[in-house]
N, C-alpha and C. Protein backbone atom coordinates (compact mmCIF):
# COMPACT_ATOMS: atom_id res chain seq x y z
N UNK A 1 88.11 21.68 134.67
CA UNK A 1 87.59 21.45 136.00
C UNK A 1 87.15 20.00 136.10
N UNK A 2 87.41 19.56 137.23
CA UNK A 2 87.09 18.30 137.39
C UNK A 2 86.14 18.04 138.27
N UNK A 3 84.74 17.11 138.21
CA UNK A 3 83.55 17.62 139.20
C UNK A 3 83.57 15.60 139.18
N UNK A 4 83.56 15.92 140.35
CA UNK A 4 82.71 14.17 141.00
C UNK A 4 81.60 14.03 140.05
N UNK A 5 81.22 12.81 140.04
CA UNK A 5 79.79 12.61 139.46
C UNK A 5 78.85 13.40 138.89
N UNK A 6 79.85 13.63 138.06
CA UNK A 6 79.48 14.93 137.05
C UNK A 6 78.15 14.40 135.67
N UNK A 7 78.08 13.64 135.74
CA UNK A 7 76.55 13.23 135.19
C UNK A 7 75.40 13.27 135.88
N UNK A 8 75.47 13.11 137.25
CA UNK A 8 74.39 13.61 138.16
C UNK A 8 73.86 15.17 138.40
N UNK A 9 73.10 14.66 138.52
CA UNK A 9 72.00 16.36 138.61
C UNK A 9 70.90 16.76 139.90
N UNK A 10 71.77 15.65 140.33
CA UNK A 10 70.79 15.24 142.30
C UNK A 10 71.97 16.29 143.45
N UNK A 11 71.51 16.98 143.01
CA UNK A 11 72.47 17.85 144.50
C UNK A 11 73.78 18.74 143.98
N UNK A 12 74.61 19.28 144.27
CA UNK A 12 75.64 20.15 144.22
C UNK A 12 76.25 19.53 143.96
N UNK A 13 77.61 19.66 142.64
CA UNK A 13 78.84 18.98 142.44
C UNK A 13 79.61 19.54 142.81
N UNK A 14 80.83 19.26 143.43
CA UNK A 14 82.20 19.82 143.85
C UNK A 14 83.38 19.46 143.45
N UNK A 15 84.16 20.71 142.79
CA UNK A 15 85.07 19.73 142.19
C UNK A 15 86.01 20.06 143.02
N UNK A 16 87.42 18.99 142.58
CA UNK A 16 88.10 18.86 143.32
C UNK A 16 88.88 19.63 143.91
N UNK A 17 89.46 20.96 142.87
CA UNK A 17 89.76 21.87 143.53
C UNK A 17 89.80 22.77 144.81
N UNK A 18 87.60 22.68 144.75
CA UNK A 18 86.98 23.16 145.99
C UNK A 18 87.06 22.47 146.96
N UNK A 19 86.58 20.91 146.79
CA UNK A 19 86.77 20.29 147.46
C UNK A 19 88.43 20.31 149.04
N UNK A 20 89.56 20.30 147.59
CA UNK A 20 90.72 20.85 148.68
C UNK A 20 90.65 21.98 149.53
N UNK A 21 90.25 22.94 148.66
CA UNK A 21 90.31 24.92 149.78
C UNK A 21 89.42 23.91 150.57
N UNK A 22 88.34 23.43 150.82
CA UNK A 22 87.47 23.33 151.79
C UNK A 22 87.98 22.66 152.50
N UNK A 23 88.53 21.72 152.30
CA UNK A 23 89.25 20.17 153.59
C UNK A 23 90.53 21.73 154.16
N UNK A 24 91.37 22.31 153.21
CA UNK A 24 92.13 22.81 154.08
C UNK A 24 91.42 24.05 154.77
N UNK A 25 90.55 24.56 154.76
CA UNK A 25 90.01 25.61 155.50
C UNK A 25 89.89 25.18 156.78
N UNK A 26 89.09 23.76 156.71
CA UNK A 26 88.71 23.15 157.89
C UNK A 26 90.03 22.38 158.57
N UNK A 27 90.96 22.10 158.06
CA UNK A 27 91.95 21.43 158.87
C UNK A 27 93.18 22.96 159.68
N UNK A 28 92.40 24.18 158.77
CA UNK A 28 92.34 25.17 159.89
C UNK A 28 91.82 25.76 161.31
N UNK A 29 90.53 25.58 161.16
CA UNK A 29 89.25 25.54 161.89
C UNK A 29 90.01 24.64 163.17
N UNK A 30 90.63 23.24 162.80
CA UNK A 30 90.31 22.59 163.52
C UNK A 30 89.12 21.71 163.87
N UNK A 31 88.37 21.91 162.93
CA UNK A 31 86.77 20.95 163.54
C UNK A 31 86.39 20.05 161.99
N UNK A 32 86.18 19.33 162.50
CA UNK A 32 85.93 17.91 162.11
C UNK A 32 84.09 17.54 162.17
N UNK A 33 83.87 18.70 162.77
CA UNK A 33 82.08 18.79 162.78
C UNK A 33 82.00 19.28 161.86
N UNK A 34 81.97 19.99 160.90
CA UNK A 34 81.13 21.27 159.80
C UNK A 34 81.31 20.76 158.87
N UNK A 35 79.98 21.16 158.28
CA UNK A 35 80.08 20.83 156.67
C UNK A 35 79.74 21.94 155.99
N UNK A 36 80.18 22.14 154.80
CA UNK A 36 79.95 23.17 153.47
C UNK A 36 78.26 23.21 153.88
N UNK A 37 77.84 24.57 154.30
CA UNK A 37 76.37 24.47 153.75
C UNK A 37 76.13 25.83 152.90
N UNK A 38 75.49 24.74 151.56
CA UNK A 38 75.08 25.82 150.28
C UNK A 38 73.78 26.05 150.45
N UNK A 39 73.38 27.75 150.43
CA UNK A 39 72.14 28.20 151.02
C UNK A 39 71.73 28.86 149.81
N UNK A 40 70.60 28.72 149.01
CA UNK A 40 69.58 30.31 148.52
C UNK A 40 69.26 31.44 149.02
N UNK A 41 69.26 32.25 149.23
CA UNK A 41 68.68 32.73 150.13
C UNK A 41 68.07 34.48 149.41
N UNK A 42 66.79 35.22 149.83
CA UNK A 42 65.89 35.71 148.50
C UNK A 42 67.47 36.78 149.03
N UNK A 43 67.59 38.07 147.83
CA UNK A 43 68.13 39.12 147.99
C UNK A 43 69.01 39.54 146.68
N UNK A 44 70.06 40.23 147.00
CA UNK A 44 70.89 40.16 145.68
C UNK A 44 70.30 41.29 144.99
N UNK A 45 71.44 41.49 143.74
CA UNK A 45 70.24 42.58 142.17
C UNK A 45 69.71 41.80 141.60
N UNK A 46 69.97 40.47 141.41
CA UNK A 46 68.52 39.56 140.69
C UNK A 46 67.66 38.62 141.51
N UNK A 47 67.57 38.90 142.37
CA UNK A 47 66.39 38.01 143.13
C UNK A 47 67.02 37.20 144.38
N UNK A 48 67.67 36.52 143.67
CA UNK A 48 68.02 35.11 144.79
C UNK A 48 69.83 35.34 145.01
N UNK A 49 70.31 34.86 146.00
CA UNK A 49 71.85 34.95 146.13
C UNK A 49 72.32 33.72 146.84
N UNK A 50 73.63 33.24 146.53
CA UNK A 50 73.76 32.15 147.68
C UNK A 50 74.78 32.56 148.44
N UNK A 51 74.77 31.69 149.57
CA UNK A 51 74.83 31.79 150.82
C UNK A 51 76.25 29.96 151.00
N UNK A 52 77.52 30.30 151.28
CA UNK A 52 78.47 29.11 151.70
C UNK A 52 79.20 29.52 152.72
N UNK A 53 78.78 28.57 153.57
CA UNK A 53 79.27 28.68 154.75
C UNK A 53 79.74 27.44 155.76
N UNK A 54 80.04 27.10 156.33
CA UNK A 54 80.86 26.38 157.45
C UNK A 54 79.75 26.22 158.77
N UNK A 55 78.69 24.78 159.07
CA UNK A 55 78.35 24.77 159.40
C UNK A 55 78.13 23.31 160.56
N UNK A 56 77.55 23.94 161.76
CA UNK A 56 77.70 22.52 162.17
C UNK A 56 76.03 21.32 162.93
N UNK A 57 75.14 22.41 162.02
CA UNK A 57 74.11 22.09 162.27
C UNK A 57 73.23 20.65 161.24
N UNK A 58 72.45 20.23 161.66
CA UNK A 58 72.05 19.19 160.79
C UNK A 58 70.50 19.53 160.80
N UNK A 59 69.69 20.41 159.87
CA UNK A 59 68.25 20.36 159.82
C UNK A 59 67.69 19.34 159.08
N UNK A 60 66.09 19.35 159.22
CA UNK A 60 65.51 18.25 158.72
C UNK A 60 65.20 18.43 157.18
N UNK A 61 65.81 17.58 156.62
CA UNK A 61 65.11 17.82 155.06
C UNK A 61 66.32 17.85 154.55
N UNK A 62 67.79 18.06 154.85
CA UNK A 62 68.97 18.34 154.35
C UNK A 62 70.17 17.19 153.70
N UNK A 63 69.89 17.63 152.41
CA UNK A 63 70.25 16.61 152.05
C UNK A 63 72.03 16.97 151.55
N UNK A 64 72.91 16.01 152.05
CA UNK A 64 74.24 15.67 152.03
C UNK A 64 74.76 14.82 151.50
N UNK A 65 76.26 15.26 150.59
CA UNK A 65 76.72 14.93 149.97
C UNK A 65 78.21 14.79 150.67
N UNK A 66 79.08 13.90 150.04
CA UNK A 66 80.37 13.95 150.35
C UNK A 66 81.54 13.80 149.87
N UNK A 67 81.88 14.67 149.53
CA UNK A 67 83.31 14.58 148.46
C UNK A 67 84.64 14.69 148.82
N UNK A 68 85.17 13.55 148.59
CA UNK A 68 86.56 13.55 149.07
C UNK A 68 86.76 13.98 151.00
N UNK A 69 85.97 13.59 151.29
CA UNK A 69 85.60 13.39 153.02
C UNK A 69 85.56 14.93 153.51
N UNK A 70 84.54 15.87 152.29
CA UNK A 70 84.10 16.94 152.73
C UNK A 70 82.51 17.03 152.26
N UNK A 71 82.19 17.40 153.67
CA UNK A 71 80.51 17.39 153.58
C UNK A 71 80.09 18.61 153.12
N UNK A 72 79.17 18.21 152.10
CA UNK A 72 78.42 19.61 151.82
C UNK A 72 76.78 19.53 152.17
N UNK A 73 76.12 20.55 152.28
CA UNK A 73 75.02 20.20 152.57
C UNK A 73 74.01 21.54 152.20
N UNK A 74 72.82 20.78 151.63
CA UNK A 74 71.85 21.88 151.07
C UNK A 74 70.72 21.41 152.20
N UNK A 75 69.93 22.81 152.03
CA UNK A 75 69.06 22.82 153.00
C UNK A 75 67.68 22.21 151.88
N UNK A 76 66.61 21.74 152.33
CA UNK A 76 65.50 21.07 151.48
C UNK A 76 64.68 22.08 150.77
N UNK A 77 64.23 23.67 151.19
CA UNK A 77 63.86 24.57 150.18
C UNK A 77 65.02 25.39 149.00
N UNK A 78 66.35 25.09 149.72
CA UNK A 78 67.27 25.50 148.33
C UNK A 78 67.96 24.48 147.54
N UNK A 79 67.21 23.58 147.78
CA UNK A 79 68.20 21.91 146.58
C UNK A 79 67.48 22.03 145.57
N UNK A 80 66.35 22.59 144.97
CA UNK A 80 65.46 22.61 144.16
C UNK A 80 65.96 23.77 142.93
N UNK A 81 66.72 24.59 144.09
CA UNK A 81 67.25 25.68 143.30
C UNK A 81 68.63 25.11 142.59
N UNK A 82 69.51 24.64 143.45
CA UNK A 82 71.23 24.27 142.66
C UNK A 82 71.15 22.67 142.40
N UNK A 83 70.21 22.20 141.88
CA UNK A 83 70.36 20.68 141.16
C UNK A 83 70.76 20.72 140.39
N UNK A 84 72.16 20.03 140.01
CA UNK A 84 73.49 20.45 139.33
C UNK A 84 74.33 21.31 139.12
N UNK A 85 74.00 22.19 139.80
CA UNK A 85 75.34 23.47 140.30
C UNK A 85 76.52 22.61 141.07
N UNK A 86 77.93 23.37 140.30
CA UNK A 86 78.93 22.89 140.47
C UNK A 86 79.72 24.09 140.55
N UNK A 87 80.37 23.63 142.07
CA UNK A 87 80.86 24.68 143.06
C UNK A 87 82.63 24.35 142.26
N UNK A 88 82.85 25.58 142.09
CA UNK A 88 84.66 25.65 142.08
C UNK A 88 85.69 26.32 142.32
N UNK A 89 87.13 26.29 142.89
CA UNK A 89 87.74 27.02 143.65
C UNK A 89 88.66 28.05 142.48
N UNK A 90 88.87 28.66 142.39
CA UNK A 90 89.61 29.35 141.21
C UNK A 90 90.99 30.40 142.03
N UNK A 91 91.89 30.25 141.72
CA UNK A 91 93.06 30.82 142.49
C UNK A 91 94.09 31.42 141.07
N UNK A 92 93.89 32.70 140.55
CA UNK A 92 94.48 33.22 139.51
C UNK A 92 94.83 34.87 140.08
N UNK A 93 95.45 35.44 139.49
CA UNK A 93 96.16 36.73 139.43
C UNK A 93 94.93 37.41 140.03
N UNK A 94 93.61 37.42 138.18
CA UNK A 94 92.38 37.81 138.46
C UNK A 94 91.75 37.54 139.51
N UNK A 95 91.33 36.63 139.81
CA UNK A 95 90.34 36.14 140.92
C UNK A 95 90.62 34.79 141.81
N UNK A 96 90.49 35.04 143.55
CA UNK A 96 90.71 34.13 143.71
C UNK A 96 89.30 33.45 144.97
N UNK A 97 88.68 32.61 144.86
CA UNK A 97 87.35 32.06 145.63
C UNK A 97 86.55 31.33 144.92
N UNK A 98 85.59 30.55 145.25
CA UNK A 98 84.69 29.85 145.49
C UNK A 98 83.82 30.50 143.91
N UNK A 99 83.30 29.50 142.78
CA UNK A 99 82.57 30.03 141.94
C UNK A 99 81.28 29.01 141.56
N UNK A 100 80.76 29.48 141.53
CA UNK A 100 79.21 28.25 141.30
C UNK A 100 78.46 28.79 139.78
N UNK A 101 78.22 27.63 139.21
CA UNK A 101 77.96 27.24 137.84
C UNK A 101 76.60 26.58 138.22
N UNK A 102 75.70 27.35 138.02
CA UNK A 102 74.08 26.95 137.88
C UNK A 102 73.44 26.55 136.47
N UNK A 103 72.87 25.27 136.13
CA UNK A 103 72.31 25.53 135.05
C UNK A 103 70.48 25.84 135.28
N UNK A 104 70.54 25.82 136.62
CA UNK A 104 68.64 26.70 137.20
C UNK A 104 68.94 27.90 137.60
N UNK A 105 69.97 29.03 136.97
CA UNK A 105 69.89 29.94 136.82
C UNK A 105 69.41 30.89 135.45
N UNK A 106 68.66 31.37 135.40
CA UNK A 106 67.90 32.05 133.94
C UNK A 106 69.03 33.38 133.54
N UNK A 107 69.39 33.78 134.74
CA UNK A 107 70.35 35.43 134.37
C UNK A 107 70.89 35.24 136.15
N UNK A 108 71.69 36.28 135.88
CA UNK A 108 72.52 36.82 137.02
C UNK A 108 73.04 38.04 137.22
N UNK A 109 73.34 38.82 138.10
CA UNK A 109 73.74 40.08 137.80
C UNK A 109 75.42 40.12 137.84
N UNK A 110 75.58 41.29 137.47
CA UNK A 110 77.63 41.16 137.11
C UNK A 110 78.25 40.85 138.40
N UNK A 111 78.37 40.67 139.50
CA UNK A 111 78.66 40.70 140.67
C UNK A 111 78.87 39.22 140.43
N UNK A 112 77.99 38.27 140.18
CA UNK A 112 78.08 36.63 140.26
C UNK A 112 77.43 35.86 141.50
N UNK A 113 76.98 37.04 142.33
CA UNK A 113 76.83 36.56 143.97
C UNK A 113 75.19 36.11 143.82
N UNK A 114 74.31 36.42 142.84
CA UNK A 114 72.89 36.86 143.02
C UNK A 114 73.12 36.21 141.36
N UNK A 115 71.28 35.40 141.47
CA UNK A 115 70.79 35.20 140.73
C UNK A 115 68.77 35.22 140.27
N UNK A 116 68.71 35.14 139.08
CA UNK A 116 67.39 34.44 139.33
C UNK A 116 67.02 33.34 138.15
């Protein structure tokens, strides 16, 4: 896997893979407004779960990144949570979507969706 600025630990890495599904999702969409927003959010079998979605809002505190002229964006109470989580696209027989690699995750449950 290949991750942008993969020595940094300030915000979400994306690698390039994801980076592409995402530019082509959106050159589906049609919109040129939205950015990737990576959310925490409480729930899940272990506590916390995230939340990626296609957004075209800009709150205060949100800090953005941009890879390969795709915006991602964390909200200011969940950047604390994925500082250095690195988002990646995986397209195999087995599995094909979006996978995130936390190292401020302690456990997770088998699902992959939920952490704490």
């Amino acid at each position: 896997m290949t991750v942008q600025d993969e020595t940094s630990t300030d915000g979400i890495l994306l690698s390039d893979s994801a980076a592409a599904k995402v530019k082509a999702l959106l050159d589906q969409e049609g919109r040129e407004d939205l950015a990737l927003r990576v959310a925490v959010q409480p729930g899940g079998c272990s506590g916390l779960r995230y939340q990626l979605f296609f957004d075209e809002r800009s709150l205060d505190g949100d800090v953005v990144k941009d890879f390969s002229g795709v915006k991602v964006v964390t909200d200011r109470m969940s950047a604390p949570y994925l500082g250095g989580a690195s988002i990646d696209f995986v397209d195999t027989i087995e599995k094909q979507g979006f996978t995130i690699d936390n190292p401020n995750a302690t456990g997770s449950c088998a699902c992959g969706d939920s952490f704490h």
